[in-house]
C-alpha atoms as a PDB file:
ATOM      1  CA  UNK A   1     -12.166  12.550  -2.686  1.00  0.00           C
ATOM      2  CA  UNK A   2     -13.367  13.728  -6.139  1.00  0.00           C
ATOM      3  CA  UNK A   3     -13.850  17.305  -6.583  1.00  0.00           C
ATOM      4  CA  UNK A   4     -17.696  18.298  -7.437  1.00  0.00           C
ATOM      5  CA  UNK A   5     -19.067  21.234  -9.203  1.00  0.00           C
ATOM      6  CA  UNK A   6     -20.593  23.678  -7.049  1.00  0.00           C
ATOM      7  CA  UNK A   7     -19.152  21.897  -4.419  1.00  0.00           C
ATOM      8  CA  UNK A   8     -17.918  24.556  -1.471  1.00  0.00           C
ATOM      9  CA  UNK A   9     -14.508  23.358  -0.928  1.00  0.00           C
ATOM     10  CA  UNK A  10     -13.917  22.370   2.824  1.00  0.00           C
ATOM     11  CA  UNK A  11     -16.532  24.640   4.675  1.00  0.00           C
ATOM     12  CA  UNK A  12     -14.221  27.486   2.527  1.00  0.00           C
ATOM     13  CA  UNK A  13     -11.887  27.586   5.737  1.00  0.00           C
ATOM     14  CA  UNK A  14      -8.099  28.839   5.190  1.00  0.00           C
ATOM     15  CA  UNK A  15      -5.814  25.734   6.844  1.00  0.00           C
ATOM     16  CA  UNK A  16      -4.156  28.226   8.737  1.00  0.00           C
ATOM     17  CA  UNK A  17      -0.718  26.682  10.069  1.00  0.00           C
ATOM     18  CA  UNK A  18       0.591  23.245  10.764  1.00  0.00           C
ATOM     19  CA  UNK A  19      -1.244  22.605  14.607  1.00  0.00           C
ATOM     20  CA  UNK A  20       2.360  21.755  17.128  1.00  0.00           C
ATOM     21  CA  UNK A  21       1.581  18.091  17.737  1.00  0.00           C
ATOM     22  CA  UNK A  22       0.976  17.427  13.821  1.00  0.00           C
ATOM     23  CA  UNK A  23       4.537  19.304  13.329  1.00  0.00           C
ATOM     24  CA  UNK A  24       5.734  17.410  15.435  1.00  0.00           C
ATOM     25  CA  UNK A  25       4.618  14.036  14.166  1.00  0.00           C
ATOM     26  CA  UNK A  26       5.086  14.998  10.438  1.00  0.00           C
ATOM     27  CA  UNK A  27       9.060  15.550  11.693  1.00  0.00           C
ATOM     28  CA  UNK A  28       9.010  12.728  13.640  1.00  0.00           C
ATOM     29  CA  UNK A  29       8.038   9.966  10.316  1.00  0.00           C
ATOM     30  CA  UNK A  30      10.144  12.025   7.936  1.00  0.00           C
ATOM     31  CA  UNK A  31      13.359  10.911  10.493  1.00  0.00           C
ATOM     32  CA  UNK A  32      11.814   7.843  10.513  1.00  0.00           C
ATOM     33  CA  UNK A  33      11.736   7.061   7.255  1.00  0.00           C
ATOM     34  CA  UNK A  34      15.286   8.546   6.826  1.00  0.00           C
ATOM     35  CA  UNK A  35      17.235   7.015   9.193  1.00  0.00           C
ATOM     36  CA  UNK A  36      15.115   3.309   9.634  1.00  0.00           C
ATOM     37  CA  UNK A  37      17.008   0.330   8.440  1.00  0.00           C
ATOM     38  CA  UNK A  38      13.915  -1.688   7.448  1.00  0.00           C
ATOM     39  CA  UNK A  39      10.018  -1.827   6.604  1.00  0.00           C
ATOM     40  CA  UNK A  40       9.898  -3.723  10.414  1.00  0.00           C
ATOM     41  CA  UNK A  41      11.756  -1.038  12.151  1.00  0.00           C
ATOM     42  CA  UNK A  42       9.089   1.879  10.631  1.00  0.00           C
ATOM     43  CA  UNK A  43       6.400   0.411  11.319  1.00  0.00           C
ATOM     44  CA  UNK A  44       7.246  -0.578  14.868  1.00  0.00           C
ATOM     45  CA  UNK A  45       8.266   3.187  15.012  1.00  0.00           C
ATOM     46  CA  UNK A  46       5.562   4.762  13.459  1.00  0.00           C
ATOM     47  CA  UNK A  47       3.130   2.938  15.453  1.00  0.00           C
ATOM     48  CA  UNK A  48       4.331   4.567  18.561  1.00  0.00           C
ATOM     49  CA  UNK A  49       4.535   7.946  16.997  1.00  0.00           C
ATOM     50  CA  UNK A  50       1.173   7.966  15.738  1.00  0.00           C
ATOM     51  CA  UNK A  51      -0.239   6.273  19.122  1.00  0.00           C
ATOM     52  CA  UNK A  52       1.116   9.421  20.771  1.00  0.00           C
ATOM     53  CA  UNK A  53      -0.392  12.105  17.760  1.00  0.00           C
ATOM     54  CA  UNK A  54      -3.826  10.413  18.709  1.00  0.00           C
ATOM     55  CA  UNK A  55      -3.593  10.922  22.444  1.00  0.00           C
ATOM     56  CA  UNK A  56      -4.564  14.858  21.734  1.00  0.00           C
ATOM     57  CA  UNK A  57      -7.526  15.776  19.518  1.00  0.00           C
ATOM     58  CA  UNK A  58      -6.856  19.739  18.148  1.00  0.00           C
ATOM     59  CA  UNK A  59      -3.906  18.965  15.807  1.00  0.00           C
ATOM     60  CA  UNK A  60      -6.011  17.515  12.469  1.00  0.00           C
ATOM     61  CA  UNK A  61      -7.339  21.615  11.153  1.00  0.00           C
ATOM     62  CA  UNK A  62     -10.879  21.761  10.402  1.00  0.00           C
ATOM     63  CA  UNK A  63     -10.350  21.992   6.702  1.00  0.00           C
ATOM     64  CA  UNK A  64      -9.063  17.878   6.263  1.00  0.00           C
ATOM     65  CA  UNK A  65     -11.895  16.414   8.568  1.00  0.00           C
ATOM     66  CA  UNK A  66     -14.845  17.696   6.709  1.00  0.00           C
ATOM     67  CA  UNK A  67     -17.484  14.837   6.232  1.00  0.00           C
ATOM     68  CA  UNK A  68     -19.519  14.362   2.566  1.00  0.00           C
ATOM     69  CA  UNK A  69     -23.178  12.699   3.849  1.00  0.00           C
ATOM     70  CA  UNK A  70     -23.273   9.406   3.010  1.00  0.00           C
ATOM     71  CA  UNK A  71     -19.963   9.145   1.427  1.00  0.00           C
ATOM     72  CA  UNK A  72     -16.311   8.806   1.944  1.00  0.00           C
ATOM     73  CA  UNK A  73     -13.043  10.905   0.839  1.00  0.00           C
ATOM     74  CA  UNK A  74      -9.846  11.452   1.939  1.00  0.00           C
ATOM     75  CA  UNK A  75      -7.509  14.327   2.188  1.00  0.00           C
ATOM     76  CA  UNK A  76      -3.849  14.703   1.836  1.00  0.00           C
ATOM     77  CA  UNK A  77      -3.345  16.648   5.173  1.00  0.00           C
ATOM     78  CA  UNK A  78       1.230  16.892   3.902  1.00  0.00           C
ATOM     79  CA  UNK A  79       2.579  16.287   0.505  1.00  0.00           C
ATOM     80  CA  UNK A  80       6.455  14.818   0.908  1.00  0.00           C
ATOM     81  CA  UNK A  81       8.303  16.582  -2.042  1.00  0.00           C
ATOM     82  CA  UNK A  82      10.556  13.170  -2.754  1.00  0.00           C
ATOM     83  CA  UNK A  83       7.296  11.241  -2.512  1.00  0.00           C
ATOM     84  CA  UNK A  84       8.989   8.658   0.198  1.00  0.00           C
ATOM     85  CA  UNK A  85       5.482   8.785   2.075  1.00  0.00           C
ATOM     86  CA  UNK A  86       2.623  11.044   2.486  1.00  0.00           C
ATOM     87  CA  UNK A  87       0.160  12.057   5.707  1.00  0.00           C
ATOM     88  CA  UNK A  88      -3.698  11.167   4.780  1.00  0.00           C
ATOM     89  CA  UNK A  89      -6.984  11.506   6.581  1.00  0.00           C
ATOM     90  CA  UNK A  90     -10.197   9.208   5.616  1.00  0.00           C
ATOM     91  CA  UNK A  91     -13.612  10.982   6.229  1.00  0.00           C
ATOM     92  CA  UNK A  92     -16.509   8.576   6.205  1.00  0.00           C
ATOM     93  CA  UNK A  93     -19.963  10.146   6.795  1.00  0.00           C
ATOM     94  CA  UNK A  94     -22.182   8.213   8.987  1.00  0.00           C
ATOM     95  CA  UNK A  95     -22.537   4.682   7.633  1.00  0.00           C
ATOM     96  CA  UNK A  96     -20.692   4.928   4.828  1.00  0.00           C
ATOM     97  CA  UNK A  97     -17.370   2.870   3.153  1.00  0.00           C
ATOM     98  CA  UNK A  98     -14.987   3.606   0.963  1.00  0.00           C
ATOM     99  CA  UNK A  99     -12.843   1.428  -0.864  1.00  0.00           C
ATOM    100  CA  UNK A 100      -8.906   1.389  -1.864  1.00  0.00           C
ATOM    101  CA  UNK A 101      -7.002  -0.131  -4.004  1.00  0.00           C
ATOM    102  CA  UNK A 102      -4.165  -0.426  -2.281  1.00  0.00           C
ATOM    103  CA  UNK A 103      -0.096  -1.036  -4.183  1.00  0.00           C
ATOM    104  CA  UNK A 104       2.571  -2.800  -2.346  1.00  0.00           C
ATOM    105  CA  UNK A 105       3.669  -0.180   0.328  1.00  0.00           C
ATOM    106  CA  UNK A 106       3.575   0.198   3.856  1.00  0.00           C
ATOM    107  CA  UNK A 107       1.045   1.668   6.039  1.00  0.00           C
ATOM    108  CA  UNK A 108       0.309   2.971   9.512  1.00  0.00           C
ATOM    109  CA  UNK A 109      -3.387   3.801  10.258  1.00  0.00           C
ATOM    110  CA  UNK A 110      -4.617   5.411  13.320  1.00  0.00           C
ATOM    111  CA  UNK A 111      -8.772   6.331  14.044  1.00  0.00           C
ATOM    112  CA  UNK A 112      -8.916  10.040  15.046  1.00  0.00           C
ATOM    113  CA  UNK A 113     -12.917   9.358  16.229  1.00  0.00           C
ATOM    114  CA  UNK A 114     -15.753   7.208  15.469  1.00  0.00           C
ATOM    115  CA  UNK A 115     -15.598   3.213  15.107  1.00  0.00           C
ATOM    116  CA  UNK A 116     -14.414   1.916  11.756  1.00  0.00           C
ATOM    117  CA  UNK A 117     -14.277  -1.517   9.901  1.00  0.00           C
ATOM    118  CA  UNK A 118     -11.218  -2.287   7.941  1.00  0.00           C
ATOM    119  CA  UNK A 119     -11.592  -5.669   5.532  1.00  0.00           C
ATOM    120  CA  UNK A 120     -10.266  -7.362   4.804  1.00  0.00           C
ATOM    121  CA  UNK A 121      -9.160  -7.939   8.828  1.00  0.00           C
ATOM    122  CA  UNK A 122     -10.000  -9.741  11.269  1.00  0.00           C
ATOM    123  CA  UNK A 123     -13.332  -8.244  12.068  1.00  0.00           C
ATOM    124  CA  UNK A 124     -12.646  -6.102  14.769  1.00  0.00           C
ATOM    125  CA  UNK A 125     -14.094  -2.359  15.170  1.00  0.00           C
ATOM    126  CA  UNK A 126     -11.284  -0.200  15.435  1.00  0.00           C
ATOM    127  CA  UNK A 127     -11.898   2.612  18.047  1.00  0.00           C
ATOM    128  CA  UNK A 128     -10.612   5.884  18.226  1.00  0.00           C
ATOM    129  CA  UNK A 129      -6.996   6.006  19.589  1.00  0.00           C
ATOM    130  CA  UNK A 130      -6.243   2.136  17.791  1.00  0.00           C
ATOM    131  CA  UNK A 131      -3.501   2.167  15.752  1.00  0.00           C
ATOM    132  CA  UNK A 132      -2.859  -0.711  13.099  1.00  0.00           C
ATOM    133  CA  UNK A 133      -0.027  -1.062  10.283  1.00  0.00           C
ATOM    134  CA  UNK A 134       0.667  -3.150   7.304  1.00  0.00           C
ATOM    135  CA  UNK A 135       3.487  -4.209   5.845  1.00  0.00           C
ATOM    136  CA  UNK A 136       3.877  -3.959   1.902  1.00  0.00           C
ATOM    137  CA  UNK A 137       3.112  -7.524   1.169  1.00  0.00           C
ATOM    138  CA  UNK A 138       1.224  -6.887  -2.463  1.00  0.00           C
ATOM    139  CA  UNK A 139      -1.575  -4.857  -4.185  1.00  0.00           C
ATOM    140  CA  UNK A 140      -5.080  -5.306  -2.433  1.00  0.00           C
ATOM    141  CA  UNK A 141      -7.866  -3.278  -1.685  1.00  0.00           C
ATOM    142  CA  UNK A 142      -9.526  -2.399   1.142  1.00  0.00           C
ATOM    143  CA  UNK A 143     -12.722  -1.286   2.503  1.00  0.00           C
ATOM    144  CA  UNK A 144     -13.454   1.055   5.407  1.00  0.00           C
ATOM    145  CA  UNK A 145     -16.576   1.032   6.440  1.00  0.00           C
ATOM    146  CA  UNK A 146     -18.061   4.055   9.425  1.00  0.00           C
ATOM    147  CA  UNK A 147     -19.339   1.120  12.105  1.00  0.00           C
ATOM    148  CA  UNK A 148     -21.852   4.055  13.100  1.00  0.00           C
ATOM    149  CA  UNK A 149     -24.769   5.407  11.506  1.00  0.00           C
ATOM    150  CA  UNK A 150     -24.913   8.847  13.584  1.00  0.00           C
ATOM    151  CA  UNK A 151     -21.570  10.693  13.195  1.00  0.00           C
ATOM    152  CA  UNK A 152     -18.574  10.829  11.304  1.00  0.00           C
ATOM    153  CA  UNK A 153     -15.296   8.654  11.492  1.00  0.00           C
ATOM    154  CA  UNK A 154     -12.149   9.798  11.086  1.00  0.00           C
ATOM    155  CA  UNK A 155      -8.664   8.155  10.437  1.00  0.00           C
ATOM    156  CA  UNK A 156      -5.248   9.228   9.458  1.00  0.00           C
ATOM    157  CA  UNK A 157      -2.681   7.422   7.094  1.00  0.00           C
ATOM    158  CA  UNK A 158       0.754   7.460   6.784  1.00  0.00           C
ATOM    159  CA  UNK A 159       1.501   5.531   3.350  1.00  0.00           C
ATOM    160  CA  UNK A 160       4.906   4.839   2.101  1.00  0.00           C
ATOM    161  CA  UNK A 161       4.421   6.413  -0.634  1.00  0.00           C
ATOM    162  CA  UNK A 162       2.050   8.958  -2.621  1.00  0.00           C
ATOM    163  CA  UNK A 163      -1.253   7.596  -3.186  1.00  0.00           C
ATOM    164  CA  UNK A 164      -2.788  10.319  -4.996  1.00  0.00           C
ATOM    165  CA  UNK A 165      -4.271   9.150  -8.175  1.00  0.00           C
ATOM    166  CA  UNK A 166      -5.094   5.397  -7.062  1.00  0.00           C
ATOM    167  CA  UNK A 167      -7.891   3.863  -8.092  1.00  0.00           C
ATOM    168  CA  UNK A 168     -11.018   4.465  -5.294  1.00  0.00           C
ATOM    169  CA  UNK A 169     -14.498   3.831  -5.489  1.00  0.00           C
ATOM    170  CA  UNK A 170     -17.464   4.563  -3.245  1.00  0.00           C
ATOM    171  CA  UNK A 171     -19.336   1.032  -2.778  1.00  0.00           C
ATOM    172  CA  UNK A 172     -22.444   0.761  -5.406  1.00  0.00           C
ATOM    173  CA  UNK A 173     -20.617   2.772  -7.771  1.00  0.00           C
ATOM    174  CA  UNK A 174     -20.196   0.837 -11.464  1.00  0.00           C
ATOM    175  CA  UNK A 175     -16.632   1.105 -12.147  1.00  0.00           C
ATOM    176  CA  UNK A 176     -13.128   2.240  -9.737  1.00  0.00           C
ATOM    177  CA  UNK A 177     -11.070   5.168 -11.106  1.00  0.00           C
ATOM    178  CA  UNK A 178      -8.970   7.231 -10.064  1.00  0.00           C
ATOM    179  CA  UNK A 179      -9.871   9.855  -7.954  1.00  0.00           C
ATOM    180  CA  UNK A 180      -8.466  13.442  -6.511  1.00  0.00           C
ATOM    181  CA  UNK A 181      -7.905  14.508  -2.590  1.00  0.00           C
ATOM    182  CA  UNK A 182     -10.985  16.337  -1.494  1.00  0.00           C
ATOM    183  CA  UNK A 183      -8.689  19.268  -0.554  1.00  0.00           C
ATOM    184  CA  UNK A 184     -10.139  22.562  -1.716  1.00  0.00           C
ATOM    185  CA  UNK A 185      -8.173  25.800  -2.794  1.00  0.00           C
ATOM    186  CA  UNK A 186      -7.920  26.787   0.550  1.00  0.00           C
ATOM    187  CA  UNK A 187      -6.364  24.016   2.212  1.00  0.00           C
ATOM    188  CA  UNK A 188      -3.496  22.588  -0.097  1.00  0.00           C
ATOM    189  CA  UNK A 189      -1.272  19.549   1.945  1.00  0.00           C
ATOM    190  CA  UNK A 190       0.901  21.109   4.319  1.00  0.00           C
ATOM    191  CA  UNK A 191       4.811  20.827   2.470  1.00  0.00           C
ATOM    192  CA  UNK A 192       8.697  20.983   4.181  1.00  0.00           C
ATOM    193  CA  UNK A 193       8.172  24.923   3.788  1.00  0.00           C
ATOM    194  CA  UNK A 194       5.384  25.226   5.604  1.00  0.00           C
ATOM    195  CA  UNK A 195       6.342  23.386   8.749  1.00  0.00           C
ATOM    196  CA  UNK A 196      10.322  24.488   8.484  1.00  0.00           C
ATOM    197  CA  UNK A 197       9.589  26.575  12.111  1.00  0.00           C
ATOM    198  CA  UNK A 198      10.878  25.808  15.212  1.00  0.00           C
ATOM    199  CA  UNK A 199       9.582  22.726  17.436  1.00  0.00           C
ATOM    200  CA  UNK A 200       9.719  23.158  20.834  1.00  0.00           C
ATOM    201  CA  UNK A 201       8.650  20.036  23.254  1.00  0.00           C
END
């Protein structure tokens, strides 16, 4: 989320390299989205892929999962250079929302840990490992709420598209704007150069 002054950016911790099962995933949606015929045909992909990144919990690097108390932000955890989608992670604090104004693209959410409320929805607390996607059926805006009062929640986005600069608010602020990534100088999005190394299953 927004940058603040003073502010130590991200506990000051280097990203270090892309974690395997992140490479892995990051390759996986970029073939994805390359070689898919359809919206349908992603997102029925991507939810598998990103069902399988959630079964293991070392690949998101400390420096994208760092909580703001009693707020909400998100980090761009890679940065696609032709913009056809982008890899995201929401941090809400405990109890706290964040909203998004959301444009027309597609979207595959998975919770990392924690219980989080997505509205509009159908109500349900999504645990970790639950996966959900929407199709690009026109602007909204959405509001993800931390279920739990005690720890952090964490998700991670794939959008079809790059979200940086949309307008995001923190509930009981006055007006949306558009805010930044919370990512400090020391852990920029992860890019095609920094992940161009071998994968190995």
């Amino acid at each position: 989320m927004e940058m603040y002054a003073g502010e130590p950016t991200a506990r000051a911790e280097e990203r270090g390299p892309v974690p395997a099962a992140l490479k892995r995933f990051i390759w996986d949606i970029q073939s994805m989205v390359e070689l898919a015929e359809s919206e349908r045909e992603i997102l029925t992909i991507g939810r598998d892929l990103m069902a399988r990144l959630l079964a293991r919990d070392d690949w998101l690097p400390a420096p994208f999962s760092v909580a703001r108390p009693g707020a909400g932000r998100q980090f761009q955890v890679y940065a696609d250079g032709p913009q056809r989608f982008c890899v995201v992670s929401t941090i809400l604090a405990g109890g706290a929302a964040l909203s998004i104004a959301q444009p027309a693209i597609w979207e595959i959410m998975g919770v990392v840990s924690g219980s989080i409320e997505r509205r509009p929805g159908d109500g349900r607390r999504l645990q970790a490992g639950s996966v959900e996607t929407l199709r690009s059926a026109g602007d909204a805006c959405f509001r993800l709420s931390n279920a739990l009062g005690d720890q952090a929640a964490i998700a991670v986005h794939v959008y079809g598209g790059e979200i940086g600069g949309l307008s995001r608010r923190e509930p009981g602020t006055a007006d949306a704007r558009a805010l930044d990534y919370a990512n400090g100088a020391n852990a920029p999005p992860y890019d095609i150069y920094s992940i161009q190394t071998e994968i190995r299953d």
